[in-house]
PDB file of N, CA and C in Angstrom:
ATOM      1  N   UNK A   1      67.231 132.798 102.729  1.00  0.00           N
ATOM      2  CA  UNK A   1      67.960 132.192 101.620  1.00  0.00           C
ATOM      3  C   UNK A   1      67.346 130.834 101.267  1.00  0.00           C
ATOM      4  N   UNK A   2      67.426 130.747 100.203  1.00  0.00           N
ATOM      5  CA  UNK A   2      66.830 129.392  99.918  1.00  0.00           C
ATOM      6  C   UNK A   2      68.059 128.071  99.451  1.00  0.00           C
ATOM      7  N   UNK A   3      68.514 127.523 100.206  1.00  0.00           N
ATOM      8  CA  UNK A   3      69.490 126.786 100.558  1.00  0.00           C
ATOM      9  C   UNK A   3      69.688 125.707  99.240  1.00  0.00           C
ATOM     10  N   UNK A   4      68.267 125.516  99.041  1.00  0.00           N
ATOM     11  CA  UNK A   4      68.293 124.064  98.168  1.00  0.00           C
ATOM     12  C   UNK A   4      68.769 124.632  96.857  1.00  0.00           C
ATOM     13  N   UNK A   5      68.352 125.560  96.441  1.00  0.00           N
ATOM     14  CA  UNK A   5      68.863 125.772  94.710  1.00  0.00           C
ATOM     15  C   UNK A   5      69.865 126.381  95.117  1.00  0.00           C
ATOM     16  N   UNK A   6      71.053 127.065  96.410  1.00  0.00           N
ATOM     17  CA  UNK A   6      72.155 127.649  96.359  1.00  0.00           C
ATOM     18  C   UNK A   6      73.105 125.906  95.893  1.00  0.00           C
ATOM     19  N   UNK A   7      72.186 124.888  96.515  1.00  0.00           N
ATOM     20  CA  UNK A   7      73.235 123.941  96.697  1.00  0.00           C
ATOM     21  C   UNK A   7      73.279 123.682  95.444  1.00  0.00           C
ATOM     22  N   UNK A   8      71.821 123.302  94.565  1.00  0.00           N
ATOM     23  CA  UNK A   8      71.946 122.803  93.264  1.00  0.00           C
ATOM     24  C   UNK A   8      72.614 123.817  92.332  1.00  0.00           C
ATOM     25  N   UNK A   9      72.909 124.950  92.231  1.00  0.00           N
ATOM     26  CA  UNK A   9      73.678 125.869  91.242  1.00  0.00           C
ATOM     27  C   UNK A   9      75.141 125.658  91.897  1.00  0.00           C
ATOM     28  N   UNK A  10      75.705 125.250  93.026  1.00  0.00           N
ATOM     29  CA  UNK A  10      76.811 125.024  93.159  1.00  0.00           C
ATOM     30  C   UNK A  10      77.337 123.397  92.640  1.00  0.00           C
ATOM     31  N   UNK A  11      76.250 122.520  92.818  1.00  0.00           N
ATOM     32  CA  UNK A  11      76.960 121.260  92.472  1.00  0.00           C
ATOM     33  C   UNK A  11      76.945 121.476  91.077  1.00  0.00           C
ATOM     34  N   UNK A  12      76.067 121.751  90.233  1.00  0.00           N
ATOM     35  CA  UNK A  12      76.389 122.259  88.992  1.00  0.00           C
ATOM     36  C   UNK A  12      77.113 122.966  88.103  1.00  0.00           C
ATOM     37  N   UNK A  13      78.107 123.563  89.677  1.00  0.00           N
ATOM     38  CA  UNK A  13      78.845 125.017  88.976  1.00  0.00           C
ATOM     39  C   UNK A  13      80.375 123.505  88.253  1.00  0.00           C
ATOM     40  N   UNK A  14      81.299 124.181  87.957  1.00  0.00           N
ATOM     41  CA  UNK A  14      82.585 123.335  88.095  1.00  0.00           C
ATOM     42  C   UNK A  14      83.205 123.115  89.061  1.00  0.00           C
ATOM     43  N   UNK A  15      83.282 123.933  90.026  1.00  0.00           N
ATOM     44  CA  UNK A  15      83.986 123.338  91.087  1.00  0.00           C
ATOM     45  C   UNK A  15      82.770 122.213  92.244  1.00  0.00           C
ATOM     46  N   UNK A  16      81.926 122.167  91.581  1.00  0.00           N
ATOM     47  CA  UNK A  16      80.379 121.534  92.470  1.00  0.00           C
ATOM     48  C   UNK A  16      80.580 119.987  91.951  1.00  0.00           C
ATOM     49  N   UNK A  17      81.093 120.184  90.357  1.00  0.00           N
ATOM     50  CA  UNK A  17      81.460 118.758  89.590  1.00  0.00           C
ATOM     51  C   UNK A  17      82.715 118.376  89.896  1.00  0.00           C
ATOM     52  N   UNK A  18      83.701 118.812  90.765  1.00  0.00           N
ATOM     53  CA  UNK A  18      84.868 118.248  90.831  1.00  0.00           C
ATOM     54  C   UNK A  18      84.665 117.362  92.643  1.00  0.00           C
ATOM     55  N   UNK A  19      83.702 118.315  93.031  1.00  0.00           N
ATOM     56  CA  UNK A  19      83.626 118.651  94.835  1.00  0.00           C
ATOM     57  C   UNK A  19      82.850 116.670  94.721  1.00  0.00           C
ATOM     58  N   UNK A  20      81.786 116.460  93.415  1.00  0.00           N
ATOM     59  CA  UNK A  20      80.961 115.258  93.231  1.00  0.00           C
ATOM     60  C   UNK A  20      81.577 114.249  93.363  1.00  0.00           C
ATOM     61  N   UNK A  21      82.913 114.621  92.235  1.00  0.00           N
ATOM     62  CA  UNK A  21      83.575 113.512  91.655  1.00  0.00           C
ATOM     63  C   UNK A  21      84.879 113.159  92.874  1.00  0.00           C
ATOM     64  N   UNK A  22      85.566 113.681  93.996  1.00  0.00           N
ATOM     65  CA  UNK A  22      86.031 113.760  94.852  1.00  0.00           C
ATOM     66  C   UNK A  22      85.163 112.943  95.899  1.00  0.00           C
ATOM     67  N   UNK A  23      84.101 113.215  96.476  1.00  0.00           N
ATOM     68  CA  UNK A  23      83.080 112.551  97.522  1.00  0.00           C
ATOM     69  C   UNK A  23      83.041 111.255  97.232  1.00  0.00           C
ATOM     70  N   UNK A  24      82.503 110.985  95.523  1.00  0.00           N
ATOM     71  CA  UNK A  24      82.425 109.326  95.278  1.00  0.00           C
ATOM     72  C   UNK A  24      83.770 108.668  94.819  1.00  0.00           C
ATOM     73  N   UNK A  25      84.584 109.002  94.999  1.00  0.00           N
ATOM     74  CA  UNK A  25      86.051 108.159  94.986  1.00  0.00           C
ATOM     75  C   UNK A  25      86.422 108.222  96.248  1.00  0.00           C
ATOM     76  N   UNK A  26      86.371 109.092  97.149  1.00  0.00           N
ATOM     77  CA  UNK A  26      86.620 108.597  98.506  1.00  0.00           C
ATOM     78  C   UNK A  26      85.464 107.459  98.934  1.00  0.00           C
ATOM     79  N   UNK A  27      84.149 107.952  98.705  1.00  0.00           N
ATOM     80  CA  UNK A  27      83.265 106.861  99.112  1.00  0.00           C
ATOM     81  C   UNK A  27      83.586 105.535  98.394  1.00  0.00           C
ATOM     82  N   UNK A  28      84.235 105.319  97.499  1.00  0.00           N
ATOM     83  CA  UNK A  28      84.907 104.049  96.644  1.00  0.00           C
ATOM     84  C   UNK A  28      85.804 103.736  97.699  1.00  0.00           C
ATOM     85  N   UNK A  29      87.030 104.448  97.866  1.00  0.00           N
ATOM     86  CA  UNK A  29      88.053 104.034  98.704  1.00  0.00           C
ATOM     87  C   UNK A  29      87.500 103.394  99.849  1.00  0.00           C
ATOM     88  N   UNK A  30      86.599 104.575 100.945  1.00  0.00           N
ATOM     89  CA  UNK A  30      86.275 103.647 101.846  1.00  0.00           C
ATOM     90  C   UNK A  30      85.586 102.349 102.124  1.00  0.00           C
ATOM     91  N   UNK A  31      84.856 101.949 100.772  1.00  0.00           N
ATOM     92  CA  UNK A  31      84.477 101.177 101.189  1.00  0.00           C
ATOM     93  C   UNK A  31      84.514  99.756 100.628  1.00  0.00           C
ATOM     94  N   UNK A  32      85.692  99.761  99.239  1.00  0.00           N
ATOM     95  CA  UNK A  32      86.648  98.813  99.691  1.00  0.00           C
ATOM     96  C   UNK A  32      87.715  98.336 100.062  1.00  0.00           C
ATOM     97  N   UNK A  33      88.222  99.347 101.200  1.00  0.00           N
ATOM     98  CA  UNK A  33      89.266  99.494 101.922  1.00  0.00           C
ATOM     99  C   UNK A  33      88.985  98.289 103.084  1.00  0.00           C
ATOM    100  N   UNK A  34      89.499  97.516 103.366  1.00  0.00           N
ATOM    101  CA  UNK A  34      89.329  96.675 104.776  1.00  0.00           C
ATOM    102  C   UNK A  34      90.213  97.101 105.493  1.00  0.00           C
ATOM    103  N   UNK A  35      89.751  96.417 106.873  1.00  0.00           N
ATOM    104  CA  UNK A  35      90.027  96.841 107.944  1.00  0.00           C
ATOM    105  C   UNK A  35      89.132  97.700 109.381  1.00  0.00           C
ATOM    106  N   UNK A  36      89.332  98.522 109.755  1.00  0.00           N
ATOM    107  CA  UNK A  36      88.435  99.335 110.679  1.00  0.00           C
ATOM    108  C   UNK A  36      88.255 100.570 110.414  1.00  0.00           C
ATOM    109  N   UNK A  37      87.323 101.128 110.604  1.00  0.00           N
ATOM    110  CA  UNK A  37      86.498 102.429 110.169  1.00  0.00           C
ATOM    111  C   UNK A  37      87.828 103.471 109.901  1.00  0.00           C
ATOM    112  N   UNK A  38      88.589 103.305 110.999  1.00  0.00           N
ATOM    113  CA  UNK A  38      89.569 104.326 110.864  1.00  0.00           C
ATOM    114  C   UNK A  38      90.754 103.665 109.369  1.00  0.00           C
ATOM    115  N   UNK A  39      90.691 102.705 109.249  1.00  0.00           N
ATOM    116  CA  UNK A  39      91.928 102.415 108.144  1.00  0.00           C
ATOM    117  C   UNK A  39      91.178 102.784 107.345  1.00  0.00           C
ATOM    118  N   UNK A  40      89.752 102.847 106.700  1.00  0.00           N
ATOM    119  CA  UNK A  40      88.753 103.020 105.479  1.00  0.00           C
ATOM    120  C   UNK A  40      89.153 104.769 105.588  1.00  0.00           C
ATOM    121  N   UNK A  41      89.117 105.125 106.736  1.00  0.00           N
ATOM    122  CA  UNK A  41      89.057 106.848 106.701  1.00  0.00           C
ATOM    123  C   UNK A  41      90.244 107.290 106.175  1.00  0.00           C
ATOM    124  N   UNK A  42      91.587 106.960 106.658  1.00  0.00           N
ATOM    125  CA  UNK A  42      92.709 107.303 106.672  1.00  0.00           C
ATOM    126  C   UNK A  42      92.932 106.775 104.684  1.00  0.00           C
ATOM    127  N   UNK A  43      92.738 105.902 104.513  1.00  0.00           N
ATOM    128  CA  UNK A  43      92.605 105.311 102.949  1.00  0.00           C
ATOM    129  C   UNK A  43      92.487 106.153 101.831  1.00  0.00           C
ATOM    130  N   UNK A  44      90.794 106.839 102.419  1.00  0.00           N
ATOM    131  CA  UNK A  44      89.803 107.843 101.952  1.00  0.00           C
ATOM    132  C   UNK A  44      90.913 109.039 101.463  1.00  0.00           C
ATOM    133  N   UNK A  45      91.122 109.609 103.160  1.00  0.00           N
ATOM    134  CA  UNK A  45      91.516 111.119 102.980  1.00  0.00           C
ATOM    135  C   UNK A  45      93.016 110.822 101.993  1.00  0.00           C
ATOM    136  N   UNK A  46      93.978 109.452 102.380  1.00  0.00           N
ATOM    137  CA  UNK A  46      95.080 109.850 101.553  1.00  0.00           C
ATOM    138  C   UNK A  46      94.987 110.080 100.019  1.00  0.00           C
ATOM    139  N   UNK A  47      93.875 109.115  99.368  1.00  0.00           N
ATOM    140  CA  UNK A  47      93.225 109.426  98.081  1.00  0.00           C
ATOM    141  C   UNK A  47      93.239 110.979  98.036  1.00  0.00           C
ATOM    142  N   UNK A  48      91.875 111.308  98.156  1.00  0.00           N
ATOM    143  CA  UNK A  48      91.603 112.634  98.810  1.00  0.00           C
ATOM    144  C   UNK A  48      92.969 113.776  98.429  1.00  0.00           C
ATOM    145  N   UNK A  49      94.313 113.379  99.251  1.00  0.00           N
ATOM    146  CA  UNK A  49      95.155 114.540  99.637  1.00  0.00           C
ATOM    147  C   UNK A  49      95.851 114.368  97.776  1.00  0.00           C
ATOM    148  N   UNK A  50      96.071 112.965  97.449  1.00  0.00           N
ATOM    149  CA  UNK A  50      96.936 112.588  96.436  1.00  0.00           C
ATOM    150  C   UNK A  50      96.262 113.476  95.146  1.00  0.00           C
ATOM    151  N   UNK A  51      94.400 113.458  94.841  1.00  0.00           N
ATOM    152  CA  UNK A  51      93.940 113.778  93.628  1.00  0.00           C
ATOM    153  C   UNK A  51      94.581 115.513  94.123  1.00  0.00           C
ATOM    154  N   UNK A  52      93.974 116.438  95.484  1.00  0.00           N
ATOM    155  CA  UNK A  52      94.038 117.748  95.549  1.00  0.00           C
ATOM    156  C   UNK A  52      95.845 117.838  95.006  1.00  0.00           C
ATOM    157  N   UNK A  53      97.000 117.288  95.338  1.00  0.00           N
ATOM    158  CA  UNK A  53      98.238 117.533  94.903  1.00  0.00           C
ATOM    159  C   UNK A  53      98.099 117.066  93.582  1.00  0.00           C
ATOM    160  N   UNK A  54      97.861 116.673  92.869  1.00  0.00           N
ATOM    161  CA  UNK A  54      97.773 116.267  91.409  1.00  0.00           C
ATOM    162  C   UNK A  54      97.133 117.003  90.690  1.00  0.00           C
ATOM    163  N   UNK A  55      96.062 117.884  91.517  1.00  0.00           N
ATOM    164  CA  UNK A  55      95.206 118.952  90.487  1.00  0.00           C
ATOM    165  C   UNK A  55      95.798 119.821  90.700  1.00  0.00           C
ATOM    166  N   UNK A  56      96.532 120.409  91.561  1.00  0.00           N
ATOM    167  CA  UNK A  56      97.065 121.320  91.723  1.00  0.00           C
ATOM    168  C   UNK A  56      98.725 121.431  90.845  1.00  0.00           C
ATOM    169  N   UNK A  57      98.893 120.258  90.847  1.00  0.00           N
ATOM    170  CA  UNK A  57     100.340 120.692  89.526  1.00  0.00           C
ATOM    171  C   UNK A  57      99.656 120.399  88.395  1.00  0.00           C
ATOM    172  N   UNK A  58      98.555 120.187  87.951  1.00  0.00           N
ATOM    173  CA  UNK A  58      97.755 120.084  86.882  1.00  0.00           C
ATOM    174  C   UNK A  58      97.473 121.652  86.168  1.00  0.00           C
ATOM    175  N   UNK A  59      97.303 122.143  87.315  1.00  0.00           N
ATOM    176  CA  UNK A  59      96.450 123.904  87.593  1.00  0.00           C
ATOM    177  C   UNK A  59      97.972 124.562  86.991  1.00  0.00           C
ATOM    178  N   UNK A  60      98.975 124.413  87.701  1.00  0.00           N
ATOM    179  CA  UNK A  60     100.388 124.882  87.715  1.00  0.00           C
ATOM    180  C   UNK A  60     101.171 124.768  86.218  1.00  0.00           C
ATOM    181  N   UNK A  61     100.818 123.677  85.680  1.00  0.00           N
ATOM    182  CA  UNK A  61     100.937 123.074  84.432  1.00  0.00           C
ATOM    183  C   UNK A  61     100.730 124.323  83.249  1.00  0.00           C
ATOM    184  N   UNK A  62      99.381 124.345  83.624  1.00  0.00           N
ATOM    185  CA  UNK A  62      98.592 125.610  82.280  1.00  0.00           C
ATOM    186  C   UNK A  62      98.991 126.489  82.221  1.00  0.00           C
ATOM    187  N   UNK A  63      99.432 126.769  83.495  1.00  0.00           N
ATOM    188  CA  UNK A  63      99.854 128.531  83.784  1.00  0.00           C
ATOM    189  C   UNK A  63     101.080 128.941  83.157  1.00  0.00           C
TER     190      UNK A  63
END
């Protein structure tokens, strides 16, 4: 398998552009979150949990 263009047709797909835009807002959160690695993490993922519940009554919305 050739790994590198499975990855590039997935970050490209839509869910590859949401998976992008998810990574660099946590990487935002953590890193101007103060405190210790673990408060930056915990910061991260609650972002993280808040956008997945928000897209998901977003998703729920259309239907």
């Amino acid at each position: 398998m050739d790994f590198i263009n499975k990855g590039k047709e997935f970050l490209s797909s839509e869910k590859g552009k949401e998976f992008t835009e998810d990574a660099k807002e946590g990487y935002a959160t953590f890193n101007k979150t103060e405190g210790t690695t673990m408060d930056k993490a915990k910061a991260a993922y609650e972002g993280y949990q808040k956008d997945q519940k928000e897209d998901k009554e977003k998703k729920e919305e259309k239907k």
